[in-house]
Protein backbone atom coordinates (compact mmCIF):
# COMPACT_ATOMS: atom_id res chain seq x y z
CA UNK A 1 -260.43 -53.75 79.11
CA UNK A 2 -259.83 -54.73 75.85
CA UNK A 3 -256.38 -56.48 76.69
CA UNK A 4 -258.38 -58.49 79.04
CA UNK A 5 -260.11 -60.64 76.28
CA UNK A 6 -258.61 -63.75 74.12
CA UNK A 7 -260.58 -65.00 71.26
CA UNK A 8 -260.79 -68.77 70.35
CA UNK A 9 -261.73 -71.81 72.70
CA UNK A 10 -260.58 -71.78 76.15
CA UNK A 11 -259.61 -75.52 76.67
CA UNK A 12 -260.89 -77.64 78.84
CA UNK A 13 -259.18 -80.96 80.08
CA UNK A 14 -261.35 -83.99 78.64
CA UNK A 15 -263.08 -85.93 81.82
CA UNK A 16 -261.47 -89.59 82.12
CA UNK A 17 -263.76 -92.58 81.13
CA UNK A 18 -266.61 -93.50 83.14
CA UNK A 19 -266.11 -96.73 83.29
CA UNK A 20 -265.19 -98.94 87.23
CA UNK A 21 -262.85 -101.59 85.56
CA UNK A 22 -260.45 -102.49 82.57
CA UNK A 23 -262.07 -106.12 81.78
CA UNK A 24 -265.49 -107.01 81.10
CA UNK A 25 -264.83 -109.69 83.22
CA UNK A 26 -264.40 -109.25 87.19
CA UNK A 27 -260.85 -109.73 88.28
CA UNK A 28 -260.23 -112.46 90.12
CA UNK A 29 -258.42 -111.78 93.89
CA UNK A 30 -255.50 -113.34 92.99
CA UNK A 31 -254.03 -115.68 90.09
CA UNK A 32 -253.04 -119.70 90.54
CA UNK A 33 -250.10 -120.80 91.86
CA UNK A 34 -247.80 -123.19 91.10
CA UNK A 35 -245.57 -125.50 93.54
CA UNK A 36 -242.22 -123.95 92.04
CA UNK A 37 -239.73 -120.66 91.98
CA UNK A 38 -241.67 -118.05 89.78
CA UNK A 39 -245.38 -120.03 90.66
CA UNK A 40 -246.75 -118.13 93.30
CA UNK A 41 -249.87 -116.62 93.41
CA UNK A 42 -250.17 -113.16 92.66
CA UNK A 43 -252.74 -110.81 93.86
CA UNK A 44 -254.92 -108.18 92.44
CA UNK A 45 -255.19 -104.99 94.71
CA UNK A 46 -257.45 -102.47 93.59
CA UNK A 47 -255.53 -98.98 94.19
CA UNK A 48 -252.68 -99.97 95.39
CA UNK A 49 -250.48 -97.02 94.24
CA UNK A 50 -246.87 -98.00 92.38
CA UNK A 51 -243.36 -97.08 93.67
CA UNK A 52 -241.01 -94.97 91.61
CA UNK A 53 -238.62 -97.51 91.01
CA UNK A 54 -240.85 -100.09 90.95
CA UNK A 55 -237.74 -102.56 89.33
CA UNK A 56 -236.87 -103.06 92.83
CA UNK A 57 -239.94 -105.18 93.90
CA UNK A 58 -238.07 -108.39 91.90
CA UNK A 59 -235.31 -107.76 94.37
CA UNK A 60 -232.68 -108.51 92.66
CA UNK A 61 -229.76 -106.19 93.26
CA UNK A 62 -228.13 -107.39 89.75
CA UNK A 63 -231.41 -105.36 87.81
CA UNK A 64 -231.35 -102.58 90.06
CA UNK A 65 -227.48 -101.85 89.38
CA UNK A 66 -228.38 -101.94 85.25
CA UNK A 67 -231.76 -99.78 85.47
CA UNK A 68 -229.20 -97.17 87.07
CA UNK A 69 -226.69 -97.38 84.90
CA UNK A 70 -229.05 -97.25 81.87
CA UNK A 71 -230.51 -93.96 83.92
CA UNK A 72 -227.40 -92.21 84.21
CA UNK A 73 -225.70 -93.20 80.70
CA UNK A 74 -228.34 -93.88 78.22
CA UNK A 75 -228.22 -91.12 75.42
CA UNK A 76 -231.82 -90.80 75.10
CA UNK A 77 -232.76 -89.17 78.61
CA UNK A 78 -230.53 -86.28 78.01
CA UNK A 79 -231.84 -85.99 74.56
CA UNK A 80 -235.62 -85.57 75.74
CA UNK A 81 -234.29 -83.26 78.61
CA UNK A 82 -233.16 -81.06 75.89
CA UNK A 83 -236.53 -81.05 73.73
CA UNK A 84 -237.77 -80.09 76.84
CA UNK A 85 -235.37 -77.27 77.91
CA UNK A 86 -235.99 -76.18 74.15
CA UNK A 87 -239.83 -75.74 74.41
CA UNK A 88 -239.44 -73.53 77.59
CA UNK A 89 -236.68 -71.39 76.25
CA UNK A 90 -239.43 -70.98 72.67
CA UNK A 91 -241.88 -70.08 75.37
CA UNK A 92 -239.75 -67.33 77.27
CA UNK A 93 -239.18 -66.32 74.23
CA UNK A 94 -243.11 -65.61 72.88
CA UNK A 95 -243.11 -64.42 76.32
CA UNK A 96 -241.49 -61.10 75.14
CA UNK A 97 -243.60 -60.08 72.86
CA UNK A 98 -245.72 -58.77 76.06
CA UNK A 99 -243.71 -56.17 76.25
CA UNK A 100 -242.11 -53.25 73.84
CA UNK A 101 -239.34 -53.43 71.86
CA UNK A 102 -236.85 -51.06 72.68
CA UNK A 103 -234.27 -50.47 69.83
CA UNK A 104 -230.95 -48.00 70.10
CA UNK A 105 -228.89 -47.11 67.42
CA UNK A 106 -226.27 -44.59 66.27
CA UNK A 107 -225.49 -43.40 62.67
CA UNK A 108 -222.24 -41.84 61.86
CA UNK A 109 -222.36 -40.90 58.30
CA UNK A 110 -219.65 -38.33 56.42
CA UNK A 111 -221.27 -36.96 53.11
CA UNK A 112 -220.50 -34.81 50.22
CA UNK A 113 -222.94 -32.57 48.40
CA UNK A 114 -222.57 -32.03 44.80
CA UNK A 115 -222.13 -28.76 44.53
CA UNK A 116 -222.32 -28.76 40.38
CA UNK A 117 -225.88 -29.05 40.51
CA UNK A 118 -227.83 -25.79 39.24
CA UNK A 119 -230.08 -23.81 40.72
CA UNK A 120 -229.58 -25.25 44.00
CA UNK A 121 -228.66 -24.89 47.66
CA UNK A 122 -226.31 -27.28 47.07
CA UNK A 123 -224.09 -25.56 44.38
CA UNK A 124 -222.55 -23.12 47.29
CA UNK A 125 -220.74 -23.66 50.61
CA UNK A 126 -218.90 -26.72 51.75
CA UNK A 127 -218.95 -29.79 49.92
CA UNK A 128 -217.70 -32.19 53.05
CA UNK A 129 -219.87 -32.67 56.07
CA UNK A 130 -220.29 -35.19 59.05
CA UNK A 131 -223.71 -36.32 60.25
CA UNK A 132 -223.87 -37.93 63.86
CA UNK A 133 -227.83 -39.47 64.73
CA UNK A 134 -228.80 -41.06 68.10
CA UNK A 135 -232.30 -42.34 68.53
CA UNK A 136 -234.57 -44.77 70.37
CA UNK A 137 -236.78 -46.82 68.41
CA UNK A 138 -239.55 -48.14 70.63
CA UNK A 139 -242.43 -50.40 69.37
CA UNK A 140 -245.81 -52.16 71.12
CA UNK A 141 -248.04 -54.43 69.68
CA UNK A 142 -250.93 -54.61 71.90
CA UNK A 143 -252.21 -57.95 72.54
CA UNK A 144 -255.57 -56.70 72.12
CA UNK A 145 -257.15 -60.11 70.97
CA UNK A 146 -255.36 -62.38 72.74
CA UNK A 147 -253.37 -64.12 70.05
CA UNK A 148 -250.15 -63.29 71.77
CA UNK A 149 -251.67 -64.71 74.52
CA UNK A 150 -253.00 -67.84 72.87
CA UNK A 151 -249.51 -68.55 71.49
CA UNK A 152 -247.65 -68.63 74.54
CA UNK A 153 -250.35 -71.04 75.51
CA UNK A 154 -250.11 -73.23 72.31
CA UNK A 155 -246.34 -73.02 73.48
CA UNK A 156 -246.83 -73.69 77.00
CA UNK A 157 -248.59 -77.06 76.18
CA UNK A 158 -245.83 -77.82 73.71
CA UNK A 159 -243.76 -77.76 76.83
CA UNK A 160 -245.79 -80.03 78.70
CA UNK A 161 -245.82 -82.51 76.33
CA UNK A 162 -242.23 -82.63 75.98
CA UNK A 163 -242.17 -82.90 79.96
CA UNK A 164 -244.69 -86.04 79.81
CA UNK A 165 -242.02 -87.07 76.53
CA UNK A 166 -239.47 -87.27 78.83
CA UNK A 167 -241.19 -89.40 81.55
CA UNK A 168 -242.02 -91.32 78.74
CA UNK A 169 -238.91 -91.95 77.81
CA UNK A 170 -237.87 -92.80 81.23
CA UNK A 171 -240.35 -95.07 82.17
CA UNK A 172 -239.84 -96.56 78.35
CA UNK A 173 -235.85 -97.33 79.24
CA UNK A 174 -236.47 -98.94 82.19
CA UNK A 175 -239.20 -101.05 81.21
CA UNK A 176 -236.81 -102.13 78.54
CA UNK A 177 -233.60 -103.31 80.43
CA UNK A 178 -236.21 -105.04 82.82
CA UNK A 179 -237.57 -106.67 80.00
CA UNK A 180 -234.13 -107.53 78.60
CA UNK A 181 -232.55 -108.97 81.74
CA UNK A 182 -235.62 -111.02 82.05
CA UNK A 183 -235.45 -112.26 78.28
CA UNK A 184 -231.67 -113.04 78.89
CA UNK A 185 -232.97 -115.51 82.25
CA UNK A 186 -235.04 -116.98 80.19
CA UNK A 187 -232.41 -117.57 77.46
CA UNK A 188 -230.12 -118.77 80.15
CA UNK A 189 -232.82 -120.96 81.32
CA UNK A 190 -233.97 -122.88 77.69
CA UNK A 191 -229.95 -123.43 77.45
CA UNK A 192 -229.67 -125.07 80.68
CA UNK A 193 -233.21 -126.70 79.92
CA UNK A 194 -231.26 -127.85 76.20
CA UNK A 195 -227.94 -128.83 77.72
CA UNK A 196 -230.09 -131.49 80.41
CA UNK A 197 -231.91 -132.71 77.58
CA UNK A 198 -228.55 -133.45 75.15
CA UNK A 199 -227.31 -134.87 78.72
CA UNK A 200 -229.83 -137.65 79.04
CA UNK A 201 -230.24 -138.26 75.48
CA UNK A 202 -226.37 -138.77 75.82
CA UNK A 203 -227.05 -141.25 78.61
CA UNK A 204 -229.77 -142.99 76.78
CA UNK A 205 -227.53 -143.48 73.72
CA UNK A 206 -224.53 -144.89 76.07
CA UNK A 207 -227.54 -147.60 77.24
CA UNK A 208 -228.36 -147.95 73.60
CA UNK A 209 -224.42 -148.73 72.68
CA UNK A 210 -223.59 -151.01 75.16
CA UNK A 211 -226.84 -152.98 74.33
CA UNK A 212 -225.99 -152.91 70.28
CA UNK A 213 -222.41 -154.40 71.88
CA UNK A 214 -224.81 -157.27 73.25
CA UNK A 215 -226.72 -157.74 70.32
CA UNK A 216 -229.80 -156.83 71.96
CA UNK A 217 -230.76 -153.97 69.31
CA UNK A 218 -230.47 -152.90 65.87
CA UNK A 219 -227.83 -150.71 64.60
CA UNK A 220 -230.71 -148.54 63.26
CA UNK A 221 -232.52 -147.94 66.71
CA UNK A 222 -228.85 -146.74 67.71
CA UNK A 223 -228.77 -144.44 64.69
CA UNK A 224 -232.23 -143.14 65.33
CA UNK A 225 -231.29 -141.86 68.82
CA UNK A 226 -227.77 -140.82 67.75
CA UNK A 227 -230.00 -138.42 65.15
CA UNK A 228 -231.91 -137.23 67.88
CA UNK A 229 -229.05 -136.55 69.75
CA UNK A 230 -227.78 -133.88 66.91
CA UNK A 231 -231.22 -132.94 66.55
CA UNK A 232 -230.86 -131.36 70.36
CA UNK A 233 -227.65 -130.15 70.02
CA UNK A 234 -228.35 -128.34 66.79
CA UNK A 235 -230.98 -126.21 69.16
CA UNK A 236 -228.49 -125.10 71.25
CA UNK A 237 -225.88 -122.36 68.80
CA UNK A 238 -229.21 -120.53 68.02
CA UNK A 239 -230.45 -120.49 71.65
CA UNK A 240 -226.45 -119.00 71.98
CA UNK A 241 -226.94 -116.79 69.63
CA UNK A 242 -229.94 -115.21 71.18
CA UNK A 243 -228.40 -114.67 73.82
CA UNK A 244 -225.55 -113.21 72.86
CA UNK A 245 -227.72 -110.69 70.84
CA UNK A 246 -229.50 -110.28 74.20
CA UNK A 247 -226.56 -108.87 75.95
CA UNK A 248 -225.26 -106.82 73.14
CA UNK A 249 -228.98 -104.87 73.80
CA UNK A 250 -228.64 -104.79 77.62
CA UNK A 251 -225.58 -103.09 76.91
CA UNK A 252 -226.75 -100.50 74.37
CA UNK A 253 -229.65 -99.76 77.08
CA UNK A 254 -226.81 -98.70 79.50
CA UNK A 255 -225.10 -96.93 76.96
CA UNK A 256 -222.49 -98.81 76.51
CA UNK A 257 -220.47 -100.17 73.15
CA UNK A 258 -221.04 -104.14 72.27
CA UNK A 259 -217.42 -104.55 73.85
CA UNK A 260 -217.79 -103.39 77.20
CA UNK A 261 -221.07 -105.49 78.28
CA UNK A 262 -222.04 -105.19 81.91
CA UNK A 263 -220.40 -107.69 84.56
CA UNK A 264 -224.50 -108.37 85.56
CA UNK A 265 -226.13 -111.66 84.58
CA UNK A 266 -229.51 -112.64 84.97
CA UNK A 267 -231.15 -116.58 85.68
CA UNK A 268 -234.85 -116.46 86.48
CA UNK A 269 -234.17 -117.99 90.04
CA UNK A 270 -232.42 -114.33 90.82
CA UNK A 271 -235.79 -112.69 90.15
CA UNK A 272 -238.57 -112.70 93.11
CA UNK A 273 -241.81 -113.20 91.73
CA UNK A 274 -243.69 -109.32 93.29
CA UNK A 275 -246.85 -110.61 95.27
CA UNK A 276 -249.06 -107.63 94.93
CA UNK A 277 -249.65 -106.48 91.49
CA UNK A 278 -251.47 -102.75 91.67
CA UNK A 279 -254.63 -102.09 89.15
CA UNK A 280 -255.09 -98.67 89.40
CA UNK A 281 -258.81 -96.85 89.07
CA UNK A 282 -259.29 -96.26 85.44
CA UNK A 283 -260.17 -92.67 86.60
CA UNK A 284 -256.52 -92.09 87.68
CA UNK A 285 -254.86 -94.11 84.52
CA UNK A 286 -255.29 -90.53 81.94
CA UNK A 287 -253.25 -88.94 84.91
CA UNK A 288 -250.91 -91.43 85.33
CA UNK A 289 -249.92 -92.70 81.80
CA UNK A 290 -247.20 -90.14 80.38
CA UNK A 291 -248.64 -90.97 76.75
CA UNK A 292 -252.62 -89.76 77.46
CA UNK A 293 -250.98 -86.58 79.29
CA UNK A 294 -248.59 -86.02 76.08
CA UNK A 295 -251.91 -86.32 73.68
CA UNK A 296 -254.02 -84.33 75.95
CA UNK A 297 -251.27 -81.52 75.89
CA UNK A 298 -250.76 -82.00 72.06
CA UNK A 299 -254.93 -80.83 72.49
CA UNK A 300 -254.31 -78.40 74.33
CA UNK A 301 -251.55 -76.85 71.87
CA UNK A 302 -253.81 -77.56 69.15
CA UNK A 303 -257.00 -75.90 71.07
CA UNK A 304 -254.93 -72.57 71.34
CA UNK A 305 -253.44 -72.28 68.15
CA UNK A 306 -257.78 -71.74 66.70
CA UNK A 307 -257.12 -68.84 68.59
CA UNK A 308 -254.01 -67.11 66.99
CA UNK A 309 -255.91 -67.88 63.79
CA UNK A 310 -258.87 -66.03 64.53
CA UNK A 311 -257.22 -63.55 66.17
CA UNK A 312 -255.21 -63.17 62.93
CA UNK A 313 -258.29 -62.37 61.42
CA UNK A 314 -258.96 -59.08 63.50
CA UNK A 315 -257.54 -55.55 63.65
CA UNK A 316 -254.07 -55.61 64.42
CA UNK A 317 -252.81 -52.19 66.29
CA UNK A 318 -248.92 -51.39 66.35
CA UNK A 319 -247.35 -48.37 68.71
CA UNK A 320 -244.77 -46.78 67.45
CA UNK A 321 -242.30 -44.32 69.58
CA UNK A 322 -239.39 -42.76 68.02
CA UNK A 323 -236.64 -40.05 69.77
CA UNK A 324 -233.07 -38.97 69.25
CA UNK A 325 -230.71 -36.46 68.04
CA UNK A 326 -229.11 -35.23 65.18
CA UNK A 327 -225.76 -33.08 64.66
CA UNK A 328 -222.60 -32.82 63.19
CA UNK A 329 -220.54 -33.27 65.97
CA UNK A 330 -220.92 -36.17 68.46
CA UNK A 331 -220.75 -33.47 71.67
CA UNK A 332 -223.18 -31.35 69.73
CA UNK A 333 -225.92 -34.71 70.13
CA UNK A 334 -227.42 -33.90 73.29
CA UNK A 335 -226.49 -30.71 74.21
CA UNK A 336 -227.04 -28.51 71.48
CA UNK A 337 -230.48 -26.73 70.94
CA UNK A 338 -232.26 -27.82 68.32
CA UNK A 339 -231.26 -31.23 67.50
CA UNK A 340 -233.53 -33.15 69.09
CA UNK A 341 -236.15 -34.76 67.10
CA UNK A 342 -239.49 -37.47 68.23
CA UNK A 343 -241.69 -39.30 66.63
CA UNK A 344 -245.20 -41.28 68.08
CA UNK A 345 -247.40 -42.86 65.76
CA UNK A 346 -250.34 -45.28 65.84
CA UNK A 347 -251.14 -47.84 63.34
CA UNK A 348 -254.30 -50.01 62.96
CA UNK A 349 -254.37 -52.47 59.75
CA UNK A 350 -257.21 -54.89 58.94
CA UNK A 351 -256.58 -57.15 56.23
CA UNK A 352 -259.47 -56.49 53.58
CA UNK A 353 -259.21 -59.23 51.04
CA UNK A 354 -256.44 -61.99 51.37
CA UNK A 355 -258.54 -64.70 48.91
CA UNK A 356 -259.75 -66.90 51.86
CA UNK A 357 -256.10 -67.41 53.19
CA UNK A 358 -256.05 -66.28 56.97
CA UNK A 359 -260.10 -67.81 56.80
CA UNK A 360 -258.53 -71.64 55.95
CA UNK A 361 -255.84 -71.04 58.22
CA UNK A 362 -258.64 -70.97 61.03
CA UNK A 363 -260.56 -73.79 59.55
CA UNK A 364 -257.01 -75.61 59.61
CA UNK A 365 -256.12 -75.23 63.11
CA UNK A 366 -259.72 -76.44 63.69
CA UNK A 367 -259.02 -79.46 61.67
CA UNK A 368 -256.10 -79.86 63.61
CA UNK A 369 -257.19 -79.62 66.49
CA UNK A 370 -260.11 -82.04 65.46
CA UNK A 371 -257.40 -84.81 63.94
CA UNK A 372 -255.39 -84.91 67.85
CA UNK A 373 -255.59 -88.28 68.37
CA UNK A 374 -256.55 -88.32 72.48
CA UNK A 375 -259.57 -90.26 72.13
CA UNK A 376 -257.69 -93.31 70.66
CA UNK A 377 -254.44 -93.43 73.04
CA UNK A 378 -256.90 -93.44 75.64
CA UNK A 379 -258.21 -96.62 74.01
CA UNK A 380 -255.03 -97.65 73.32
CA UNK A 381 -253.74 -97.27 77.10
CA UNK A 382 -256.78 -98.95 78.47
CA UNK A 383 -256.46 -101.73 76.03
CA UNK A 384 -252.36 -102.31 77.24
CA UNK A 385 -253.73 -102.54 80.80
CA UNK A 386 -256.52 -105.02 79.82
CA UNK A 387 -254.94 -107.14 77.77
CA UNK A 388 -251.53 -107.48 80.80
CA UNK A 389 -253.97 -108.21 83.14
CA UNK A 390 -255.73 -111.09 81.01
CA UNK A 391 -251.85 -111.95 80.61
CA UNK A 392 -251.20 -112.27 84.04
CA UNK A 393 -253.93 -114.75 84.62
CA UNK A 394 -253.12 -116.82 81.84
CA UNK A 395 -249.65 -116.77 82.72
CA UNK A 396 -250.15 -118.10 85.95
CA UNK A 397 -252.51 -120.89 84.62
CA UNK A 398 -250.20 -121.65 81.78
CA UNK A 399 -247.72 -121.71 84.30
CA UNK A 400 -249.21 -124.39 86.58
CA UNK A 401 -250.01 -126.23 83.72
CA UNK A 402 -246.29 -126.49 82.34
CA UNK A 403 -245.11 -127.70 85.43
CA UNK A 404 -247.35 -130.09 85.79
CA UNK A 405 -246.62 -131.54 82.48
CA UNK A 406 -242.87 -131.19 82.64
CA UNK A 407 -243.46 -133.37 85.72
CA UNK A 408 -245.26 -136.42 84.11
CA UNK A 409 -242.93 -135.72 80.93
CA UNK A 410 -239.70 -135.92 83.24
CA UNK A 411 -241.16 -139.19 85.20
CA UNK A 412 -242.28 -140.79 81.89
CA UNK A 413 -238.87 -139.94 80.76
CA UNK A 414 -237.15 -142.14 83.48
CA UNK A 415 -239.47 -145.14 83.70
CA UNK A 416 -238.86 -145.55 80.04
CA UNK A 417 -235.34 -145.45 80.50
CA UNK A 418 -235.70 -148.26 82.99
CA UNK A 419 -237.89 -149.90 80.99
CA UNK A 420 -234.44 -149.53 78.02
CA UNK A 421 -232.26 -150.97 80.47
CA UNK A 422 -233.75 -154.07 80.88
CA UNK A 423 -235.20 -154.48 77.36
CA UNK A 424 -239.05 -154.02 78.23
CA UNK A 425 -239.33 -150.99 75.73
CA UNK A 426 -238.11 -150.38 72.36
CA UNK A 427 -236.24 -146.88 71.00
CA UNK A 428 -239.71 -145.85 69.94
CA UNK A 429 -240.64 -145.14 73.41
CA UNK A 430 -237.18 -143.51 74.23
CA UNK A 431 -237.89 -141.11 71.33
CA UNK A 432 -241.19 -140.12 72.13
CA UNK A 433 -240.45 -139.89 76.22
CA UNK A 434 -237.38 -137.93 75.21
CA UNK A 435 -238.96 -135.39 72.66
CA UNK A 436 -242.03 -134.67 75.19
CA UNK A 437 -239.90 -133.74 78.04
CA UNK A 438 -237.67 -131.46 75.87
CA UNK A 439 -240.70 -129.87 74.80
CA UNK A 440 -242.31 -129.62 78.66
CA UNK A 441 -238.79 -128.69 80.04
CA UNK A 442 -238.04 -125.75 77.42
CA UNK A 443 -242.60 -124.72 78.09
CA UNK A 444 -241.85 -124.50 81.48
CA UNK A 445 -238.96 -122.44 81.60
CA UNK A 446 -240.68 -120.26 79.11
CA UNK A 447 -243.98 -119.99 80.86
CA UNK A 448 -241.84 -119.12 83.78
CA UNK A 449 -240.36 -116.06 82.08
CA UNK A 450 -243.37 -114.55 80.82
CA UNK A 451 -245.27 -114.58 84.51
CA UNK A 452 -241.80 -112.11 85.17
CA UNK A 453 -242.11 -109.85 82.08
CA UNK A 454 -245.97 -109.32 81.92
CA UNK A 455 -245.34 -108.31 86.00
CA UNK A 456 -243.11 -105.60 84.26
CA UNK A 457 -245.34 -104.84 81.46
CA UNK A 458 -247.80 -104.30 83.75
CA UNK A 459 -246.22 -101.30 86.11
CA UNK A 460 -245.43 -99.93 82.29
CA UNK A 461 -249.12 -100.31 81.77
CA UNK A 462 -249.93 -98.16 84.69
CA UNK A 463 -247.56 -95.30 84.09
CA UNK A 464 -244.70 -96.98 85.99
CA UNK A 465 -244.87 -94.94 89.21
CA UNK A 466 -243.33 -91.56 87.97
CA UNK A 467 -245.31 -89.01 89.69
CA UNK A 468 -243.81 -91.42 93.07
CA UNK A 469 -239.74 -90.99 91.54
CA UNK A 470 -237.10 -89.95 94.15
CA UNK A 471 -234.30 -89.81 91.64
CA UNK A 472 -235.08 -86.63 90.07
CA UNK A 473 -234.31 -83.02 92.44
CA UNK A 474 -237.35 -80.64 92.34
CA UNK A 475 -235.64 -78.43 89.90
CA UNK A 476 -235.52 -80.84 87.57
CA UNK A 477 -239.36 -81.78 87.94
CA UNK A 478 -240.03 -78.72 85.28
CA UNK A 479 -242.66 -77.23 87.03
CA UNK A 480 -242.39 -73.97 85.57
CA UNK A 481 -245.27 -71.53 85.98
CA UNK A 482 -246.46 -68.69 83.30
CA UNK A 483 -245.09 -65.56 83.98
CA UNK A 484 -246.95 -62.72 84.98
């Protein structure tokens, strides 16, 4: 009866938000669309539960052959699957303490008495003799408290925290080589955006040239476009250099060394556009994020440990059990009358005056357990999801918007180099046309990118889908239950 009892708080998951949506606003059924590869319209569907390897909705066999390469080489998945085989192994091991403590040992000793000694038993017979002890030491701390109990627990939640670290960290790797391939298609694209701008600005300084031949302009309007010539081509090296930094992180993600970069490359017209973007109920986003699971288990841990302090405050009883054998031959040990010697013994200790410490101990695992920050990555996580769905619909606006622009800027563009050709317009209005396409063009390819990557962040948002992984064989799922 008394082994049936644990002192401190028994914990209690904290209920999810009751709240029906992420926005103040209602979410629209689906975002605007634009007449071009990456505009379509995506819609919002309440519920709609995410696949495990949810990379595969932008079909694009290219990102599906890097997320598994990053899965299978990337140093930092086998590093959290060892923080996580390391909490269960400290768990077995508080596990023990359940049970006794069985120690054997064996003492040979040889001895000499000194027999010069007066008045004593010593001073007569042999000096030399050999002393051979066996025993069994066996000891029981009775969890009568519960701290045992509530450390193991403490430990247990440890454990599931490093499990949730670990789907963290998966869901964390992929969302990062999406991201990257999808930054490197949009480097791609604002250098083919910059190399189609130096290429008409080339074409409008040939017109320029041959007219200056003619004496129909000014050596200085054919200097001012020859500067904004270089002006565009000194936008491409750092555009280069991006992207060359780009690919030396896609291959780090795949854990690979900057010389051996993956044969996959990435333009944004390889990437489909997914159609049906999930919003999960903000009831099921605490169970679905691996971050509000890890802080909710870091509670937990905390929640137990007030326990073990208080229970470090009561009685603590130790059983002691000790038998074995003494004699001065090894055969003599256990068959020789008389030799045989046991011990049992109880022990109860309470600590009487400590100055305060085992009381602040217990007021500091409250504290801690107080300062676990669960509230606020709740926040946090409902805030990420929020702020990629506004994302999403600006995106798609912004989107429509840069097309439509980088249409009148491209159209602009030519009339005014008809207008060149046959003198009607000065370099002014070459310049001007010129500089507001490049600006539309490189929007537009840019606006295009970002509809991709908030798609991603948003599966990240949700908890990416890793309670729905096939990749991962039961045993390897960590579901280990307390023993008995």
């Amino acid at each position: 009866m008394l082994t049936a009892c644990a002192v401190g708080p028994d914990f209690e998951p904290p209920a999810a938000p009751e709240v029906s949506a992420y926005t103040s606003q209602l979410l629209p059924e689906q975002t605007s669309a634009a007449d071009m590869k990456g505009g379509e319209a995506q819609r919002f569907v309440r519920g709609l539960d995410i696949p495990g390897q949810w990379w595969t909705l932008f079909h694009s066999a290219a990102l599906n052959s890097l997320v598994e390469q990053a899965l299978e080489n990337n140093p930092t998945l086998p590093a959290a699957e060892a923080a996580l085989r390391q909490a269960w192994e400290n768990v077995y091991a508080a596990q023990g303490a359940f049970f006794p403590t069985a120690v054997v040992s064996y003492s040979p000793s040889r001895n000499k008495t000194a027999t010069g000694v007066t008045f004593t038993a010593a001073s007569s017979g042999p000096p030399f003799f050999t002393l051979h002890t066996a025993q069994v030491v066996v000891t029981y701390a009775p969890d009568v408290f519960g701290g045992t109990r509530r450390q193991v627990e403490s430990l247990m939640a440890t454990a599931e925290f490093q499990r949730y670290q670990l789907e963290a960290a998966y869901l964390t790797l992929t969302s990062n080589v999406v991201a990257a391939a999808v930054q490197e298609a949009s480097l791609r694209g604002q250098i083919a955006a910059t190399e189609e701008i130096i290429k008409i600005e080339s074409a409008s300084l040939d017109i320029l040239r041959k007219q200056f031949q003619l004496g129909q302009v000014a050596g200085l309007d054919v200097a001012a476009v020859e500067a904004a010539l270089a002006q565009a081509q000194a936008t491409l090296p750092p555009l280069q250099k991006q992207l060359a930094v780009q690919r030396d992180l896609l291959t780090a993600l795949i854990g690979r060394l900057p010389s051996q970069a993956p044969a996959e490359k990435f333009e944004l017209a390889s990437l489909q556009l997914p159609q049906e973007l999930p919003v999960s109920l903000p009831s099921n986003l605490v169970e679905q994020r691996p971050d509000i699971q890890s802080a909710e288990a870091q509670l937990h841990s905390a929640s137990a440990l007030i326990g073990v302090a208080l229970a470090a405050r009561l009685p603590q009883f130790t059983l002691t059990g000790n038998a074995g054998a003494t004699a001065n031959q090894i055969s003599q040990l256990f068959m020789t009358p008389g030799t045989a010697f046991w011990t049992l013994a109880g022990n109860v200790a309470q600590t009487v005056f400590d100055a305060g410490t085992l009381l602040h101990k217990e007021r500091a695992a409250v504290a801690a357990f107080e300062e676990a920050m669960y509230r606020s990555t709740v926040i946090a996580a409902f805030q990420n999801v929020a702020d990629t769905l506004h994302a999403l619909q600006s995106d798609a606006d912004t989107l429509r918007a840069a097309f439509a622009a980088e249409r009148a800027a491209f159209e602009s563009l030519e009339i005014t180099r008809m207008q060149l050709q046959f003198g009607a317009v000065n370099y002014l209005s070459l310049l001007t046309a010129q500089n507001t396409y490049q600006m539309a063009l490189i929007a537009l390819v840019q606006a295009q990118a970002a509809r991709y990557a908030d798609t991603a962040a948003l599966f990240q948002a949700l908890g990416g889908g890793w309670w729905n992984r096939e990749d991962v064989p039961p045993a390897k799922k960590w579901d280990i239950q307390l023993m008995p």
